[in-house]
N, C-alpha and C. Protein backbone atom coordinates (compact mmCIF):
# COMPACT_ATOMS: atom_id res chain seq x y z
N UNK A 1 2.66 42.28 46.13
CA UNK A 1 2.62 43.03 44.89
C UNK A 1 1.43 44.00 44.98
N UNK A 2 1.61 45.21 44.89
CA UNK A 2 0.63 46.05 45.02
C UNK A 2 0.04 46.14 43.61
N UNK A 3 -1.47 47.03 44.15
CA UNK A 3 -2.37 46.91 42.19
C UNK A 3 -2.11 47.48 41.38
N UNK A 4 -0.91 48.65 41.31
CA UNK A 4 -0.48 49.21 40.37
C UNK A 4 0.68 47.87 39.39
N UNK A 5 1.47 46.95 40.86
CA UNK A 5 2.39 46.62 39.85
C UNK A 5 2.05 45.67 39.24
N UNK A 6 0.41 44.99 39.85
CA UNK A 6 -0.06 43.91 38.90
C UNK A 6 -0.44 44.40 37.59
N UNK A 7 -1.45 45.50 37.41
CA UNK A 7 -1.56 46.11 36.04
C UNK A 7 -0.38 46.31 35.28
N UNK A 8 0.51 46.80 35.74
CA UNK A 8 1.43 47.20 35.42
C UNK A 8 1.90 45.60 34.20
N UNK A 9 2.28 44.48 35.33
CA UNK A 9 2.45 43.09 34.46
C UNK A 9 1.36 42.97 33.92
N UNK A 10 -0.04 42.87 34.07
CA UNK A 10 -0.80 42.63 33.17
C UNK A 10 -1.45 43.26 32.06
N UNK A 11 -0.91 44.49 31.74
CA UNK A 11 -0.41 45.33 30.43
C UNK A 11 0.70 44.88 29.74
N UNK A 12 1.62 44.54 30.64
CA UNK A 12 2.76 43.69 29.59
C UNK A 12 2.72 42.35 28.87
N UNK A 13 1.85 41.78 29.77
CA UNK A 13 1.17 40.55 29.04
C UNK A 13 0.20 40.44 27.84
N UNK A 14 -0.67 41.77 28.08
CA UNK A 14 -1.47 41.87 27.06
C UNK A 14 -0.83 42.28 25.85
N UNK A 15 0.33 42.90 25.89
CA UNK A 15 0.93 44.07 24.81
C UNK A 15 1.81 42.60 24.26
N UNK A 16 2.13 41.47 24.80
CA UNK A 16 3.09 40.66 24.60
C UNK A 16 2.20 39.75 23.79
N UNK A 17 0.79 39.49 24.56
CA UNK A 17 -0.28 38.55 23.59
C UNK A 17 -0.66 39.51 22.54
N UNK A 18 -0.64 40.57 22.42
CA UNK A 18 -1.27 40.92 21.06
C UNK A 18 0.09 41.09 20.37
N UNK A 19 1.32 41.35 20.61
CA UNK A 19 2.59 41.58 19.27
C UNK A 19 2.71 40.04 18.90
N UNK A 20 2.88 39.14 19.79
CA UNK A 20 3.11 37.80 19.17
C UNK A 20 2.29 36.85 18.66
N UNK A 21 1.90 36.29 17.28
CA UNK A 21 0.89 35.83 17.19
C UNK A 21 0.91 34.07 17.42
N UNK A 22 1.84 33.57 18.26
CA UNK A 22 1.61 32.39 19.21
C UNK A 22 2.31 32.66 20.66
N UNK A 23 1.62 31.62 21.15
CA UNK A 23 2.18 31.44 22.05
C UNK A 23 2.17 29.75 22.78
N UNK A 24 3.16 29.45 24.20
CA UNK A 24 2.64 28.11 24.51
C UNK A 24 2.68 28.47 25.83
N UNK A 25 1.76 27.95 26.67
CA UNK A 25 1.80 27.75 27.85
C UNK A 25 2.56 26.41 28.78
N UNK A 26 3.45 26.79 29.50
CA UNK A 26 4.30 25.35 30.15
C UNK A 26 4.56 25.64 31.27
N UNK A 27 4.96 24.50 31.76
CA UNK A 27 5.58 24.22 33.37
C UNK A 27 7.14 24.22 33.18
N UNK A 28 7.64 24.99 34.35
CA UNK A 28 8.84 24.19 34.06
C UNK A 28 9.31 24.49 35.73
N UNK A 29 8.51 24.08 36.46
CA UNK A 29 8.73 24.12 38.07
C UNK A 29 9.90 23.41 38.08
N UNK A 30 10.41 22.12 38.24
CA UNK A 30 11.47 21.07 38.28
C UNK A 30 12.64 21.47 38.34
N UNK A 31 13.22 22.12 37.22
CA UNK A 31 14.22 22.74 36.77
C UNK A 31 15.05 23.62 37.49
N UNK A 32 15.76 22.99 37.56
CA UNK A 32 17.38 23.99 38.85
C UNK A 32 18.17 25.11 37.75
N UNK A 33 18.46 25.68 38.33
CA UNK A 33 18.98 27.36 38.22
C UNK A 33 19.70 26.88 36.71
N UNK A 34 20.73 26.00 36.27
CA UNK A 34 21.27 25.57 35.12
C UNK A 34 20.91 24.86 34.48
N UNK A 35 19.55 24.35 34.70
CA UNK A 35 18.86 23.81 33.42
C UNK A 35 17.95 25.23 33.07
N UNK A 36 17.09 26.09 33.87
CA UNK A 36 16.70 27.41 33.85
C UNK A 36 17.54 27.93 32.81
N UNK A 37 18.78 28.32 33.12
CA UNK A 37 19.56 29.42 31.97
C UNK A 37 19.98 28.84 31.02
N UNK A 38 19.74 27.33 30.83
CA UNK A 38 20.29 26.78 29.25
C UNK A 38 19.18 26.65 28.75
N UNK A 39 17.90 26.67 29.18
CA UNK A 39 16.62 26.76 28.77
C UNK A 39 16.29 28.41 28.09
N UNK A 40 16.88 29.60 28.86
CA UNK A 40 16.50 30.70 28.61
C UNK A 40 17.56 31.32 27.40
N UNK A 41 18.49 30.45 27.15
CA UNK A 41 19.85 30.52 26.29
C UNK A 41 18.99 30.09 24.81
N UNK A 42 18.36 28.86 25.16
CA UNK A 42 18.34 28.29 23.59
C UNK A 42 16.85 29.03 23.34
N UNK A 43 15.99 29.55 24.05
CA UNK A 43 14.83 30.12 24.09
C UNK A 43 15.56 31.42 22.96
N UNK A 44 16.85 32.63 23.31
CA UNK A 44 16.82 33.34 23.33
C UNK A 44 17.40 32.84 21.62
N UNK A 45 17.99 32.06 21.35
CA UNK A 45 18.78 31.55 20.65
C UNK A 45 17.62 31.35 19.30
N UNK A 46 16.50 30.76 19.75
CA UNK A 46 15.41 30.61 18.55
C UNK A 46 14.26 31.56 18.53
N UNK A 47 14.62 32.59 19.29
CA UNK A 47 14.06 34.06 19.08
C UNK A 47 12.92 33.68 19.78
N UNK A 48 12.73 32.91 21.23
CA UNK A 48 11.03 32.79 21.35
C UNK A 48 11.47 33.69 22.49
N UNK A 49 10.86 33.94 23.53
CA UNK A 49 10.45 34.86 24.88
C UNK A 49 9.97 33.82 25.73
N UNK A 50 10.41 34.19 26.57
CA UNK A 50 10.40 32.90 28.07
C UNK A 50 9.65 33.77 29.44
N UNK A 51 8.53 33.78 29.58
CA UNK A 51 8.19 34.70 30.80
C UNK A 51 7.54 33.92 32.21
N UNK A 52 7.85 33.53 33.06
CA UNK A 52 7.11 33.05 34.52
C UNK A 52 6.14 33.88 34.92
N UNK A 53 5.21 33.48 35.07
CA UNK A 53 4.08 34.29 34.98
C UNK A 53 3.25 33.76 36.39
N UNK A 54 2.14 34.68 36.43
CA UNK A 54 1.07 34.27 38.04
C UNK A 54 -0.16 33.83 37.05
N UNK A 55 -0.77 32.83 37.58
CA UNK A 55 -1.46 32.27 37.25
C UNK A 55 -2.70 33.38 36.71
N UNK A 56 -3.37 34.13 37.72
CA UNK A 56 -4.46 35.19 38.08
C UNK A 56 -3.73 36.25 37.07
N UNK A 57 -2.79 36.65 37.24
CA UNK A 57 -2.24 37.81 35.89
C UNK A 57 -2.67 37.52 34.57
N UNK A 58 -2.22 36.00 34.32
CA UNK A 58 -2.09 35.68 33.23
C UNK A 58 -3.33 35.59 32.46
N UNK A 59 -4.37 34.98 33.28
CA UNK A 59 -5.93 35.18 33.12
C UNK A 59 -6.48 35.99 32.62
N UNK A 60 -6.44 37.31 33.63
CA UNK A 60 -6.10 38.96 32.82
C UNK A 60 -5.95 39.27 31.79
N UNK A 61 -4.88 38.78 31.78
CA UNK A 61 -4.10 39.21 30.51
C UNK A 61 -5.06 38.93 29.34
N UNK A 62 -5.13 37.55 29.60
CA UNK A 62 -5.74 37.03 28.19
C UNK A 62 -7.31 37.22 27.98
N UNK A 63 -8.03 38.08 29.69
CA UNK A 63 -9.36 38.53 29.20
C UNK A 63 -8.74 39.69 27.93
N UNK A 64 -7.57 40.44 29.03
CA UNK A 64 -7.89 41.96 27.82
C UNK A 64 -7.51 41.63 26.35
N UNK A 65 -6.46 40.54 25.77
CA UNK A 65 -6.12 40.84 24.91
C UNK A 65 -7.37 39.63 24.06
N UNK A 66 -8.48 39.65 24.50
CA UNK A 66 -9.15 38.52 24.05
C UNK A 66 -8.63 37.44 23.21
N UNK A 67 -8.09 36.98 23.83
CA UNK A 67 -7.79 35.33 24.29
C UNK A 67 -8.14 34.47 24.97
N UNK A 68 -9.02 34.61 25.68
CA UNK A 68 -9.31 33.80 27.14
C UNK A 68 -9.97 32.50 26.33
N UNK A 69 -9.79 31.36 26.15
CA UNK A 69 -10.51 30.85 25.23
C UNK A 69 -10.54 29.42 26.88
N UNK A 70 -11.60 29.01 26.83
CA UNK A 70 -12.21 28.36 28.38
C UNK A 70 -11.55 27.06 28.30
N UNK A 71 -10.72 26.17 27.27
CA UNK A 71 -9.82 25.11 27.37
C UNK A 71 -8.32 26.36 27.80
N UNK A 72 -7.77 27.06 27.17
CA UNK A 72 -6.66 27.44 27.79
C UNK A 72 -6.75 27.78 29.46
N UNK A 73 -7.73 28.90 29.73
CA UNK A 73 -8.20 29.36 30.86
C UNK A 73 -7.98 27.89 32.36
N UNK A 74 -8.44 27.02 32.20
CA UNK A 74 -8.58 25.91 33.01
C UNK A 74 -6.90 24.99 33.10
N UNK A 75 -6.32 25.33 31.73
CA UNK A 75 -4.73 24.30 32.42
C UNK A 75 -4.09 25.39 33.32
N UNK A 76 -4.29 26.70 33.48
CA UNK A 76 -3.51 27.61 34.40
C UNK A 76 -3.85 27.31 35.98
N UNK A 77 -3.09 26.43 35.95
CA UNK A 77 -2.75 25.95 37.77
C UNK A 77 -1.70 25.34 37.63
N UNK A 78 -0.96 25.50 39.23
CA UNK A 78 0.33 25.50 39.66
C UNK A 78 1.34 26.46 38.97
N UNK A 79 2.60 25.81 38.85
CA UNK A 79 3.45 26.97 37.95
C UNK A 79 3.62 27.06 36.53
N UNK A 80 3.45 28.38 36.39
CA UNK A 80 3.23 28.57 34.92
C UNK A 80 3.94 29.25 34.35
N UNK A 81 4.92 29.11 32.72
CA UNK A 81 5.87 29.86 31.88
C UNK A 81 4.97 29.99 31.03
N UNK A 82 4.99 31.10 30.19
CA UNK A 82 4.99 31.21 28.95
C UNK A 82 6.08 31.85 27.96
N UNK A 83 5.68 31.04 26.79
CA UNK A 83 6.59 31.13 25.63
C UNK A 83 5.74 31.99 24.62
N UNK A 84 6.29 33.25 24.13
CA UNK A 84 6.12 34.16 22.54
C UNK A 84 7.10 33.98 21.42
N UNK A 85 6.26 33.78 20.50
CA UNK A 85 7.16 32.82 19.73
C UNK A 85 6.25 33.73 18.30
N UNK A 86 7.20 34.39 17.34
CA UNK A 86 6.53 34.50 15.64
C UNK A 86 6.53 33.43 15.23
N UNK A 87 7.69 32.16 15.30
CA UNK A 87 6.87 31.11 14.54
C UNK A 87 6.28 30.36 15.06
N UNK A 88 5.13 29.94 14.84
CA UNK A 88 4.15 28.22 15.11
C UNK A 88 4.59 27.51 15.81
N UNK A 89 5.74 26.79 15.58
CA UNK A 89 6.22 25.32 16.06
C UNK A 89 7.96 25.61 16.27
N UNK A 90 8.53 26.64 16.04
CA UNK A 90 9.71 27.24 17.03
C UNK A 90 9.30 26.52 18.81
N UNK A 91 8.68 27.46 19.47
CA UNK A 91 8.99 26.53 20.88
C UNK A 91 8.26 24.76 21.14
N UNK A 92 7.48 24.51 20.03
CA UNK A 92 7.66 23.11 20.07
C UNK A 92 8.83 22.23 19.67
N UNK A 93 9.22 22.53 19.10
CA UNK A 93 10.80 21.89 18.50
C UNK A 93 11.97 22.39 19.59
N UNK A 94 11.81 23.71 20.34
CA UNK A 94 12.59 24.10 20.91
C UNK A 94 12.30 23.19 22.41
N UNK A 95 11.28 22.80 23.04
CA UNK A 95 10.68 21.95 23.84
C UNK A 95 11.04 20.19 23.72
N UNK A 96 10.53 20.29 22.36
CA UNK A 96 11.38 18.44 22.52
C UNK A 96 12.97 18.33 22.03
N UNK A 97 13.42 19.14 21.87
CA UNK A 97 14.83 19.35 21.82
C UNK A 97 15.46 18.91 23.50
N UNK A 98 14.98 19.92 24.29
CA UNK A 98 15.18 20.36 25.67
C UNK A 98 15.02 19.02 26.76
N UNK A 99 13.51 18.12 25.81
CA UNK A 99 13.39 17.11 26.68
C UNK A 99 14.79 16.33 26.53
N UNK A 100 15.18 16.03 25.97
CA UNK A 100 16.10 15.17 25.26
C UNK A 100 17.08 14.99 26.74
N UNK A 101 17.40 15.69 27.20
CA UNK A 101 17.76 15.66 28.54
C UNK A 101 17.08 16.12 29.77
N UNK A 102 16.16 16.43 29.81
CA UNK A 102 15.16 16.83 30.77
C UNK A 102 13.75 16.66 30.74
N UNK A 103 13.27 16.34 31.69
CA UNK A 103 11.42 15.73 31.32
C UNK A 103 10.55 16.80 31.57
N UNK A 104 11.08 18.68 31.40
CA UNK A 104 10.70 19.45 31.07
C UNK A 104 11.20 20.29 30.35
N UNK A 105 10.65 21.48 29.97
CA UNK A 105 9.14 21.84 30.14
C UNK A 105 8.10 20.64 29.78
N UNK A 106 6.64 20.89 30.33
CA UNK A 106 6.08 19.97 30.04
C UNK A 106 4.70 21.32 29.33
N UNK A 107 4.30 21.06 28.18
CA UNK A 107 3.40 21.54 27.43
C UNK A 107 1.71 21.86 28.27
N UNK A 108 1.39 22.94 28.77
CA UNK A 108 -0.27 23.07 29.45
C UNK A 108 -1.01 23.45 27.88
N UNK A 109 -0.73 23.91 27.34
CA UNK A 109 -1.21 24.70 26.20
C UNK A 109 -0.44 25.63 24.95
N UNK A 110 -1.33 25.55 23.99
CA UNK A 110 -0.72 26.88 22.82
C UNK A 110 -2.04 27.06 22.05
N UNK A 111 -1.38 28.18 21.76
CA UNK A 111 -2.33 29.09 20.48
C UNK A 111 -1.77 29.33 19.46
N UNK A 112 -1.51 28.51 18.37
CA UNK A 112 -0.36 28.56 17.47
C UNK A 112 -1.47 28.63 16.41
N UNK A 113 -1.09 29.76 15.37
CA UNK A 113 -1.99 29.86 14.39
C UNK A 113 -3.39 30.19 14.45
N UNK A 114 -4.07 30.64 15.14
CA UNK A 114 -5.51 30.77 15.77
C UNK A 114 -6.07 29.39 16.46
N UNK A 115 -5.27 28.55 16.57
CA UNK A 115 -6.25 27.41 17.39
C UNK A 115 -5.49 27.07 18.58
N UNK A 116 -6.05 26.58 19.75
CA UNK A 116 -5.82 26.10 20.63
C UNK A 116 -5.36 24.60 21.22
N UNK A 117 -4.57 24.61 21.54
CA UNK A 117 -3.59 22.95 21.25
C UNK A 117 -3.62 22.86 22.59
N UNK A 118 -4.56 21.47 23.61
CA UNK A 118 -4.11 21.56 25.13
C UNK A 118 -3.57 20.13 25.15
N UNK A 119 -2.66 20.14 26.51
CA UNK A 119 -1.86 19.10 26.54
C UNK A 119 -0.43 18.38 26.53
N UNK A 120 0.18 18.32 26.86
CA UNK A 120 1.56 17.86 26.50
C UNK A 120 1.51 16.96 25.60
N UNK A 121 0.51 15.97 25.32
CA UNK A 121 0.33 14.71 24.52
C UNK A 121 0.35 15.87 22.55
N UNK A 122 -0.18 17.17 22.59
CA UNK A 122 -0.12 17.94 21.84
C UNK A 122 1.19 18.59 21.04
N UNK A 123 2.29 18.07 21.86
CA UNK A 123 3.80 18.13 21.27
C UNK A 123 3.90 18.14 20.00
N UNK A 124 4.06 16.85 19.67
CA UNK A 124 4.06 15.84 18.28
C UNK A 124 3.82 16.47 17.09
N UNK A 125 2.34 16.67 17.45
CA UNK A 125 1.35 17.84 16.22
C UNK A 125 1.67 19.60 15.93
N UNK A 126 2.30 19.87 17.20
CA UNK A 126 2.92 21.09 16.77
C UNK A 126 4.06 20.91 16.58
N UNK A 127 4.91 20.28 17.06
CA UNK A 127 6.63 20.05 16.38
C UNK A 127 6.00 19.89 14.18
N UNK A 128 4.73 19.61 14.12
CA UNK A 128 4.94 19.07 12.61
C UNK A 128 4.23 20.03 11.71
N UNK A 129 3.52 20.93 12.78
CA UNK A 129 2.44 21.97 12.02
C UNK A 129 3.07 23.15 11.01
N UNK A 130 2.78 23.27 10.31
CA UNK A 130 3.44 24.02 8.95
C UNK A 130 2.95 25.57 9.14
N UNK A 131 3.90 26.69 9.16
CA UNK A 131 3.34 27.78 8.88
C UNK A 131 2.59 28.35 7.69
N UNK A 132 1.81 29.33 8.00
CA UNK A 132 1.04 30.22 7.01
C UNK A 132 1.87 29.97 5.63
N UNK A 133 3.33 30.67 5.79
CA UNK A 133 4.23 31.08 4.81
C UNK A 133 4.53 29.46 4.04
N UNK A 134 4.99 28.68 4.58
CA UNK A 134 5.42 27.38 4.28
C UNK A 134 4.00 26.83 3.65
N UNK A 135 2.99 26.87 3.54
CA UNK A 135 1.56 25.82 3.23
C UNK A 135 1.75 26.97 1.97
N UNK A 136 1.61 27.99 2.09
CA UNK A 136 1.41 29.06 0.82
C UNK A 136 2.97 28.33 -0.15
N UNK A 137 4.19 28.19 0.13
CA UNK A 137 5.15 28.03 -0.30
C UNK A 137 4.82 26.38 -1.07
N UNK A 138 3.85 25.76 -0.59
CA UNK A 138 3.46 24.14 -0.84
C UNK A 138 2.90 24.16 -1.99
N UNK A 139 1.77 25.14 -2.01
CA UNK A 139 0.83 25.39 -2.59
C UNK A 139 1.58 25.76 -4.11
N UNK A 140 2.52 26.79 -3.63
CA UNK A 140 2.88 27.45 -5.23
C UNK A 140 3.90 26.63 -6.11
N UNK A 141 4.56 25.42 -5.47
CA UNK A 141 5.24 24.74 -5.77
C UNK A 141 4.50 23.43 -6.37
N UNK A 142 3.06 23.13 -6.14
CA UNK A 142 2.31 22.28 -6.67
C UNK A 142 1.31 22.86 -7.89
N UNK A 143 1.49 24.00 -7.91
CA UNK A 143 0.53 24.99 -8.88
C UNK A 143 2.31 24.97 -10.17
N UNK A 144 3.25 25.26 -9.76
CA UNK A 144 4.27 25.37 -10.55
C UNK A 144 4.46 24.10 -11.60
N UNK A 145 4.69 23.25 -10.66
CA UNK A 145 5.09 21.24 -11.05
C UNK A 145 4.18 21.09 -12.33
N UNK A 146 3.19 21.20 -13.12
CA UNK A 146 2.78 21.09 -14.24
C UNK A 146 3.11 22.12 -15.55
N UNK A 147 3.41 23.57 -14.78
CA UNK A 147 3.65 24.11 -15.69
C UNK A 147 5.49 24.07 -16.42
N UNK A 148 6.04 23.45 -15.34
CA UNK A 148 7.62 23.10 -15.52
C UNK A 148 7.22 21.79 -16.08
N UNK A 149 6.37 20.76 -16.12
CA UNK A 149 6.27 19.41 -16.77
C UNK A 149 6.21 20.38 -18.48
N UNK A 150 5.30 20.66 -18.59
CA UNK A 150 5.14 21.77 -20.08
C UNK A 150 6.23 22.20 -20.86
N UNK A 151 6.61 23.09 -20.03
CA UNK A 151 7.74 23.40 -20.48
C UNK A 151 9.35 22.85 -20.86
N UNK A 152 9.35 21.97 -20.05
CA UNK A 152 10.57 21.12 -20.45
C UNK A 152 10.38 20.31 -21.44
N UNK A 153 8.90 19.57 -21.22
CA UNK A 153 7.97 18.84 -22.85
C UNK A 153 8.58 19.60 -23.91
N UNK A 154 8.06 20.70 -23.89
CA UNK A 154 8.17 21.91 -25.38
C UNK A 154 9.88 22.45 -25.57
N UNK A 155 10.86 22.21 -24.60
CA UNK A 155 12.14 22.40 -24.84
C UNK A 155 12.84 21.25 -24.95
N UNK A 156 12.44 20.10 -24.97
CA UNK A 156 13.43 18.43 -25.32
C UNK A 156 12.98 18.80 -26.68
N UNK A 157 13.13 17.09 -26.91
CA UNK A 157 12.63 15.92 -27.96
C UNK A 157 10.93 16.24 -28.60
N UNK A 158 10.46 16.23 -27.39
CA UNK A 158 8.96 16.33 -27.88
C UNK A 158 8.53 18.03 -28.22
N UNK A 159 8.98 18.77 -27.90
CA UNK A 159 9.16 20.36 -28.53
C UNK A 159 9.27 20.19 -29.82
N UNK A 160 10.53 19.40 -30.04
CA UNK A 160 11.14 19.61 -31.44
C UNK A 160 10.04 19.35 -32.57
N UNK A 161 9.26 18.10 -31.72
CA UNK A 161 8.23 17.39 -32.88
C UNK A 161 7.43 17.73 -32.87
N UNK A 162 6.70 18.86 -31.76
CA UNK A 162 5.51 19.49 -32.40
C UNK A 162 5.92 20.81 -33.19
N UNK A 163 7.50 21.72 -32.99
CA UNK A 163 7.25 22.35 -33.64
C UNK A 163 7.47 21.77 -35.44
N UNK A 164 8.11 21.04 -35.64
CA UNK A 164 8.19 20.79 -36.59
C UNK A 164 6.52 19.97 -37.58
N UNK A 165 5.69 19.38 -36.46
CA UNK A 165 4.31 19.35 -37.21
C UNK A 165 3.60 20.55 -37.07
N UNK A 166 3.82 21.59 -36.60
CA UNK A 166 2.84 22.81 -36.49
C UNK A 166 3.96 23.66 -38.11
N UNK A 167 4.97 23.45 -38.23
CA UNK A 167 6.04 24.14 -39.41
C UNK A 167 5.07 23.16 -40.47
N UNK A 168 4.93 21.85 -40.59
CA UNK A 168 4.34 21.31 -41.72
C UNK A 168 2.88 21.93 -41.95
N UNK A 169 2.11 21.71 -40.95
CA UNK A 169 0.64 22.27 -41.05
C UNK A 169 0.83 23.51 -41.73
N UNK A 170 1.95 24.68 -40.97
CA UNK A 170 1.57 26.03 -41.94
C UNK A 170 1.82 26.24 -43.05
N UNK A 171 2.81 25.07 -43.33
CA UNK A 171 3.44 24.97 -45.06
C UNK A 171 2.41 24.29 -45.80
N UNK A 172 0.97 23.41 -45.25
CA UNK A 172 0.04 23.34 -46.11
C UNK A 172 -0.87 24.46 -46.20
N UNK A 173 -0.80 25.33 -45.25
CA UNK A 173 -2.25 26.07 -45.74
C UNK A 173 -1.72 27.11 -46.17
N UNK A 174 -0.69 27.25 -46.61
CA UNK A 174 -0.25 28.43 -47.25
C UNK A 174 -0.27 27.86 -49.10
């Protein structure tokens, strides 16, 4: 590979780490040509990006797009995929799906949400991690739940009886 066509990939990597805001790092050496394309099927299927990458590119990459964070930097040995993914825990779910018949991919790393997840033992916790949108969606649904307790109060039984003691109160002070 000459140094134009490494820049060349390691501009695409960078342009790929900065549009996507996760990613996971995996192995998936093992894997014969038809576990490969049912892997790159359901990849394509849950909208993540599947790229085989060089170890030394990938490095690159993640000096320019500052990422290099020194736990990711160190699982990059032997063979390496990465996954771009908009949501969080899309290629974790898409990963233990996959094991289900295969004992890969096996998880080196992710950057899901601004933090760094190393490990395969790290599965678990991202298959369960909640997006931005979803924790905000938690949030407004627990800020809601009292004011719907209120309101249904004031439209039964117990509505009826305060408006009817707030109707008595104004009929005394008048």
């Amino acid at each position: 590979m000459t140094k134009e066509e490494k820049k060349v990939v390691i501009d695409n990597l960078t342009e790929q780490l900065n549009t996507y805001p996760h990613f996971y790092v995996t192995n998936i050496e093992a894997l014969n040509a038809e576990q490969t394309a049912t892997l790159r099927r359901k990849c394509f299927d849950a909208n993540v990006k599947l790229m085989v990458v060089k170890n030394t590119l990938l490095t690159k990459a993640l000096e320019q797009a500052d990422k290099a964070d020194a736990d990711l930097v160190k699982v990059l040995e032997g063979s390496t995929s990465i996954m771009f993914a908009e949501s969080g825990k899309a290629p974790a779910l898409l990963i233990r799906e996959f094991r289900k018949t295969s004992d890969k991919p096996l998880l080196k790393a992710a950057s899901v949400e601004g933090c760094v997840y190393v490990g395969d033992n790290q599965l678990e916790a991202l298959c369960n991690i909640k997006s931005r949108e979803e924790l905000i969606g938690d949030i407004v649904m627990l800020l809601q739940s009292p004011a719907k307790s209120v309101i249904s109060a004031l439209q039964g039984a117990a509505g009826q009886k305060i408006a009817g003691i707030v109707k008595t109160l104004e009929s005394r002070n008048a």
